[in-house]
Protein backbone atom coordinates (compact mmCIF):
# COMPACT_ATOMS: atom_id res chain seq x y z
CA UNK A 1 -23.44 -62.83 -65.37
CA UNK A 2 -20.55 -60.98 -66.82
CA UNK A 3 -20.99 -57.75 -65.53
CA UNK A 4 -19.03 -58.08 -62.10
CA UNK A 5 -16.07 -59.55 -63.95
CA UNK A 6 -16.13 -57.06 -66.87
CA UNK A 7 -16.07 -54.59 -64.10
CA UNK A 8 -13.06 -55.73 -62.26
CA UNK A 9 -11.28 -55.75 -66.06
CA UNK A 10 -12.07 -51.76 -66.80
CA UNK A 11 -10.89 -50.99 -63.26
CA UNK A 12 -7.70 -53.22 -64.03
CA UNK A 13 -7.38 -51.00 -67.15
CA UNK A 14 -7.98 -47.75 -65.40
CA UNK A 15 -5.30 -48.54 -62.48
CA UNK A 16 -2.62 -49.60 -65.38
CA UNK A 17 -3.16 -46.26 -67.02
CA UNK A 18 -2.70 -44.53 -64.16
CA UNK A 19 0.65 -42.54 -63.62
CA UNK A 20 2.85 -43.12 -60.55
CA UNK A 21 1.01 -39.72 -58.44
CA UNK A 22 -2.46 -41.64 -58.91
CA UNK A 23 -1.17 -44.93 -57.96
CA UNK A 24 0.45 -43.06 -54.40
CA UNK A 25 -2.76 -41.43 -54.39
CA UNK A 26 -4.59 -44.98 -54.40
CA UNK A 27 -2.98 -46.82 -52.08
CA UNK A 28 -2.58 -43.98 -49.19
CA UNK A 29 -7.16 -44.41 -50.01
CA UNK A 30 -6.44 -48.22 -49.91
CA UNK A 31 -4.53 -47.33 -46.00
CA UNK A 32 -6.93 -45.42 -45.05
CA UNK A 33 -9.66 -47.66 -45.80
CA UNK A 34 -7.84 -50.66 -44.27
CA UNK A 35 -7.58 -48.20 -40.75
CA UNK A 36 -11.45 -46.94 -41.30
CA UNK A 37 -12.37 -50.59 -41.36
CA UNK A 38 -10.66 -51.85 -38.61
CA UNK A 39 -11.35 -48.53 -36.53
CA UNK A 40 -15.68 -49.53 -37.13
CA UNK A 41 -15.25 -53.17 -36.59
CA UNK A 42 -13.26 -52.74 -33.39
CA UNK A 43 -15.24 -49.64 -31.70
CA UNK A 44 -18.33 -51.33 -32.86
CA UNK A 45 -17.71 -54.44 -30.82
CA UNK A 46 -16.98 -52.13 -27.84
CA UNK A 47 -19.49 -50.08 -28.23
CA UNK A 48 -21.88 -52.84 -28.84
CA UNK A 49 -20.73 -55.01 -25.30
CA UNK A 50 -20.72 -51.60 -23.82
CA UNK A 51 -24.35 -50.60 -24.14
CA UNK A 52 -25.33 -54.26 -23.72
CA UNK A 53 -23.34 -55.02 -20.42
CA UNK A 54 -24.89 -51.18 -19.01
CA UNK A 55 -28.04 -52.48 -19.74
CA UNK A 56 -27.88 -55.48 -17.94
CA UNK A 57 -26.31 -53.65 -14.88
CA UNK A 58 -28.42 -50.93 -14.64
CA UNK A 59 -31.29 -53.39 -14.96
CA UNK A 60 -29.68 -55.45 -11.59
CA UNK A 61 -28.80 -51.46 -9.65
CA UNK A 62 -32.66 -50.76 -10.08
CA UNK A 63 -33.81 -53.34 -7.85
CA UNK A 64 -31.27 -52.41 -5.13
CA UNK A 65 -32.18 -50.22 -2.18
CA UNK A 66 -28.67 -49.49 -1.50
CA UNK A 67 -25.54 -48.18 -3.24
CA UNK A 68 -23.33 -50.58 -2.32
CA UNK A 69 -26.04 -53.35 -2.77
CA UNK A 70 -24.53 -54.31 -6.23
CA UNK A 71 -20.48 -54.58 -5.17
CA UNK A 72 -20.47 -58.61 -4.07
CA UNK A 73 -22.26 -58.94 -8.00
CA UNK A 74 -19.53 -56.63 -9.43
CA UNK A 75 -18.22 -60.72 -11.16
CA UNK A 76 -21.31 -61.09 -13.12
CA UNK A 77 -21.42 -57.32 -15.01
CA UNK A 78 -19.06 -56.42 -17.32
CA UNK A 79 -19.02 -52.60 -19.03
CA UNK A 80 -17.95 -48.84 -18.37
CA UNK A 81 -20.83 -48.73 -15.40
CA UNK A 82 -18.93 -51.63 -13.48
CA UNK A 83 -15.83 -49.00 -13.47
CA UNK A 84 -18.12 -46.15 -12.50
CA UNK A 85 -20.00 -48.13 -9.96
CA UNK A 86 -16.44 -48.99 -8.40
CA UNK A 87 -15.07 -45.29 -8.64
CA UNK A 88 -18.46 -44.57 -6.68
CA UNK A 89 -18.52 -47.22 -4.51
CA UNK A 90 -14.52 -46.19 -3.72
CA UNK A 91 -15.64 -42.55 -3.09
CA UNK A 92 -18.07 -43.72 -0.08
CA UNK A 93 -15.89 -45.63 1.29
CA UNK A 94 -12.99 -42.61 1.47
CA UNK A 95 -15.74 -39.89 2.67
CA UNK A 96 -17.06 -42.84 5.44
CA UNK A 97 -13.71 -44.38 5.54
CA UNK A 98 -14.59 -47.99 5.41
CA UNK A 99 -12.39 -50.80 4.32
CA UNK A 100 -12.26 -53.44 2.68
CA UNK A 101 -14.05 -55.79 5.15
CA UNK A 102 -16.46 -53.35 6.30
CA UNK A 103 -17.51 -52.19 3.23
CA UNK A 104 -18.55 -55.97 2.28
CA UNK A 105 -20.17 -56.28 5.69
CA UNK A 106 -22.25 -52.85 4.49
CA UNK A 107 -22.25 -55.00 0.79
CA UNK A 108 -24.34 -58.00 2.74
CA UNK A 109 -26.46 -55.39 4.96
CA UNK A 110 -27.17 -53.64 1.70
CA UNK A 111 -27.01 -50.42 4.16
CA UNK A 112 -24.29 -47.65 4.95
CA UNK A 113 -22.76 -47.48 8.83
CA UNK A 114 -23.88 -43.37 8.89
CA UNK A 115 -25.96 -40.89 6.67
CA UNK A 116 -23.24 -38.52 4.78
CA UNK A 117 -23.78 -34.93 4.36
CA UNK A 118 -24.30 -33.11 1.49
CA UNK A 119 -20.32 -32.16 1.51
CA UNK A 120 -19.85 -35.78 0.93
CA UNK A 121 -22.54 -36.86 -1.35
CA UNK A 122 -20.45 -33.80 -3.34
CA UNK A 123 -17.51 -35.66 -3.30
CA UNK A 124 -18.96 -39.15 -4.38
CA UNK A 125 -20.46 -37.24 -7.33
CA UNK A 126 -17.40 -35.71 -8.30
CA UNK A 127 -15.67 -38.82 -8.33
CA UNK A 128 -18.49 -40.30 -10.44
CA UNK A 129 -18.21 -37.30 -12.74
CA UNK A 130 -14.39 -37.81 -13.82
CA UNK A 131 -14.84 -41.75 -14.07
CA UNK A 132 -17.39 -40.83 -16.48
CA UNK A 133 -15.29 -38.83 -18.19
CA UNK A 134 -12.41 -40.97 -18.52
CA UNK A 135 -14.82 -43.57 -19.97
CA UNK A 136 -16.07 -40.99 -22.68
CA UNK A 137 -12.31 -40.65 -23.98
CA UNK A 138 -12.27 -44.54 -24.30
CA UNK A 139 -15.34 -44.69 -25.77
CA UNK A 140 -14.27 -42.07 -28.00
CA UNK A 141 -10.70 -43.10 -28.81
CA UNK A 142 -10.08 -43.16 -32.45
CA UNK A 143 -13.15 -41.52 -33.58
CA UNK A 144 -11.29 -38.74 -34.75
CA UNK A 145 -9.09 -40.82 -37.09
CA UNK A 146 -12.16 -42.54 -38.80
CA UNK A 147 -13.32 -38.99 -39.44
CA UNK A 148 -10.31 -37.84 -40.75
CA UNK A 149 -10.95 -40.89 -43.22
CA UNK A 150 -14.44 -39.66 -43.52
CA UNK A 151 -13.28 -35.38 -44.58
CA UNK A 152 -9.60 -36.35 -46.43
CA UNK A 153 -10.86 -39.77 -48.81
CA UNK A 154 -13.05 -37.33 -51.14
CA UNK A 155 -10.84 -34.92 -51.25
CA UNK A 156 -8.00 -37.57 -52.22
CA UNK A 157 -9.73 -38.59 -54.92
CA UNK A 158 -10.52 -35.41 -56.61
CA UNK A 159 -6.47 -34.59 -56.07
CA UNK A 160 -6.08 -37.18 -58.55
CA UNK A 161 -8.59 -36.95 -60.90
CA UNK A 162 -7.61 -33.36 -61.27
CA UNK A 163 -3.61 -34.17 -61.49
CA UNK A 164 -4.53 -36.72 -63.75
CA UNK A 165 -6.88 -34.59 -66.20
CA UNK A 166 -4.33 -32.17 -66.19
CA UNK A 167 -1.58 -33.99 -67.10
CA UNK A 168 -3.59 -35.86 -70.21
CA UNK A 169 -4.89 -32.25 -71.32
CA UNK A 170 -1.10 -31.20 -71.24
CA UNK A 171 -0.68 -34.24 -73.32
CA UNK A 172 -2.93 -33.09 -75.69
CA UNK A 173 -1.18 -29.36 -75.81
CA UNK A 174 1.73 -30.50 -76.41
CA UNK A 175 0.95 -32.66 -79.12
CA UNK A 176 -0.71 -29.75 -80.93
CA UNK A 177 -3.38 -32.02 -81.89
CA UNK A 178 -6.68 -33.28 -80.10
CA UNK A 179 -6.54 -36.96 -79.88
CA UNK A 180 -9.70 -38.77 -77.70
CA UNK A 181 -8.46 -41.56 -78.30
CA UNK A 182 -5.08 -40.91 -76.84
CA UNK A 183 -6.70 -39.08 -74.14
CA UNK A 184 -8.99 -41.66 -72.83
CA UNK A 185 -6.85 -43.95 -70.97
CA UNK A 186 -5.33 -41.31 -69.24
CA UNK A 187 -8.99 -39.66 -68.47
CA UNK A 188 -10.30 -43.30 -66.97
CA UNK A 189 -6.90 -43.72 -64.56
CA UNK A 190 -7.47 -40.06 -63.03
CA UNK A 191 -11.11 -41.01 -62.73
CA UNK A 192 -10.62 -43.86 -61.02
CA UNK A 193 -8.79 -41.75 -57.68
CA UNK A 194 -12.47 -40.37 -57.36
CA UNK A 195 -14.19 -43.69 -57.56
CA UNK A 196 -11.52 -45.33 -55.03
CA UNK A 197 -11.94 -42.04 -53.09
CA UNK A 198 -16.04 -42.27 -52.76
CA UNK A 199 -15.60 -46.31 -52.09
CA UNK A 200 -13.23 -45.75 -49.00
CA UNK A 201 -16.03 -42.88 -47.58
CA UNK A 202 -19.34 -44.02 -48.25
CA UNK A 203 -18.71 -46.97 -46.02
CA UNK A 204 -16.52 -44.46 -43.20
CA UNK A 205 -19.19 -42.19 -42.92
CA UNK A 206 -22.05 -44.99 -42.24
CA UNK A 207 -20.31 -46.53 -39.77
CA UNK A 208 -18.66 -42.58 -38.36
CA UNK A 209 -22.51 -41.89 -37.70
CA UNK A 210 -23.53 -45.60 -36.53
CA UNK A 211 -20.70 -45.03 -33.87
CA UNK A 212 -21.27 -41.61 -32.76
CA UNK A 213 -24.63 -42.21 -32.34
CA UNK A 214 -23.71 -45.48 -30.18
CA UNK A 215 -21.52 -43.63 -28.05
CA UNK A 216 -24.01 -40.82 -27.21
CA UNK A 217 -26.38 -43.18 -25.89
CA UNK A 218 -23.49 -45.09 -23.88
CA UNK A 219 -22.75 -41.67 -22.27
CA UNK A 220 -26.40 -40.76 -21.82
CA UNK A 221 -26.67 -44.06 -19.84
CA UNK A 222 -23.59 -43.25 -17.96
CA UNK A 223 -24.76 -40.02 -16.90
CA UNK A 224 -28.07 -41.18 -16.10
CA UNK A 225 -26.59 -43.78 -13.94
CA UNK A 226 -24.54 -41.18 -11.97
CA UNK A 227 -27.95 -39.40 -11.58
CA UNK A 228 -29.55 -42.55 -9.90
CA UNK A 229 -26.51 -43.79 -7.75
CA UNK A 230 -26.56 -40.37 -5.96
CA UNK A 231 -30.06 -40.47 -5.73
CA UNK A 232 -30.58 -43.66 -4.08
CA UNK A 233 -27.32 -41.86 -1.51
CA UNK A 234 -29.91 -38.93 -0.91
CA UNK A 235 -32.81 -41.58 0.25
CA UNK A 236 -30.50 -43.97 2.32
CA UNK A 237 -29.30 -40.66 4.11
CA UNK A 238 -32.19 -39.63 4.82
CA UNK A 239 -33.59 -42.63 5.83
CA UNK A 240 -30.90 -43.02 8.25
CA UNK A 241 -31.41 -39.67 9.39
CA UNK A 242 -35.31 -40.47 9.62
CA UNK A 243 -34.38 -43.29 12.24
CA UNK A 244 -31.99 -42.00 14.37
């Protein structure tokens, strides 16, 4: 029953026998761990809604026999495949040059005015393409920092269990005399940078890989998407090509 509060006590004693570099040294790991944690619990969230609202879309697009048979839905989807859907859905209407009105009149019809040719389905890829692309950077935004948390914590640590070694075996040199006891204190502050390092990355790299992992499969599903948007273009154009 005493354990956790004997062990807040010894790390109590290790910080106060710490020297001024290992304190620095413990809160810049106490920053970083602050930003790690904030970094996970915010892209998490994001990444989380992300795959859940693409999902959910792609679920509605797959019963559609049209491209544009999802835009008067666009209200009830939320997610990086509404904003592709649109960039898409913005492309046909420049190659076919539709506005506004007529592209909800093609919305209700759940068909195009004209087939497009290949040119054109080129184009609404492309556009697809960099959407997707611009969503990966989002996606991605400030993945690089919880890494950096991830590689530098460690290393951090050691800094300061090495400074702090050093300076208590200096100690020792100087006073021409080994002393344990003397040295001890000193030895528990410098170890405690490499506990405090190992605490702030343990967690970082769990939740580095958690994340990464998330937002491959969020771009896997965006790609894919772009995959079956164009391919249900190829079938309407032909289809209109079929019948006329």
């Amino acid at each position: 029953m005493l354990t956790a509060p004997l062990a807040v006590s010894d790390v109590l004693y290790a910080f106060q026998q710490s020297d001024t570099f290992a304190r620095l040294i413990i809160g810049l790991l106490c920053l970083l761990s602050i930003q790690a944690w904030s970094i996970m619990i915010d892209k998490g969230l994001i990444v989380r809604q992300a795959r859940r609202g693409s999902k959910h879309f792609v679920d509605r697009f797959a019963e559609c026999h049209s491209p544009v048979g999802m835009l008067l839905q666009l209200q009830k989807h939320k997610g990086p495949l509404v904003d592709v859907y649109e960039a898409g859905i913005e492309g046909i209407a420049d190659v076919l040059e539709l506005d506004d009105r007529m592209l909800e009149k093609c919305a209700r019809q759940h068909a195009l005015p004209r087939r497009l040719s290949m040119h054109e389905v080129d184009r609404v890829r492309s556009t697809l393409e960099r959407t997707v692309s611009a969503k990966v950077v989002e996606l991605e935004g400030r993945l690089g920092l919880l890494g950096t948390a991830v590689t530098i914590s460690p290393f951090l640590g050691l800094l300061g269990t090495v400074w702090g070694v050093m300076i208590a075996f200096t100690g020792m040199a100087q006073a021409g005399k080994p002393d344990i006891g003397a040295m001890a204190p000193g030895i528990s502050g410098a170890l405690l940078t490499t506990v405090v390092g190992l605490v702030v990355a343990i967690p970082s790299l769990v939740g580095f890989n958690l994340l990464t992992s998330g937002v491959r499969q969020a771009i896997t599903e965006m790609d894919n998407f772009v995959e079956d948007f164009i391919s249900m273009l190829k079938l309407e154009t032909e289809d209109i090509k079929n019948n006329t």
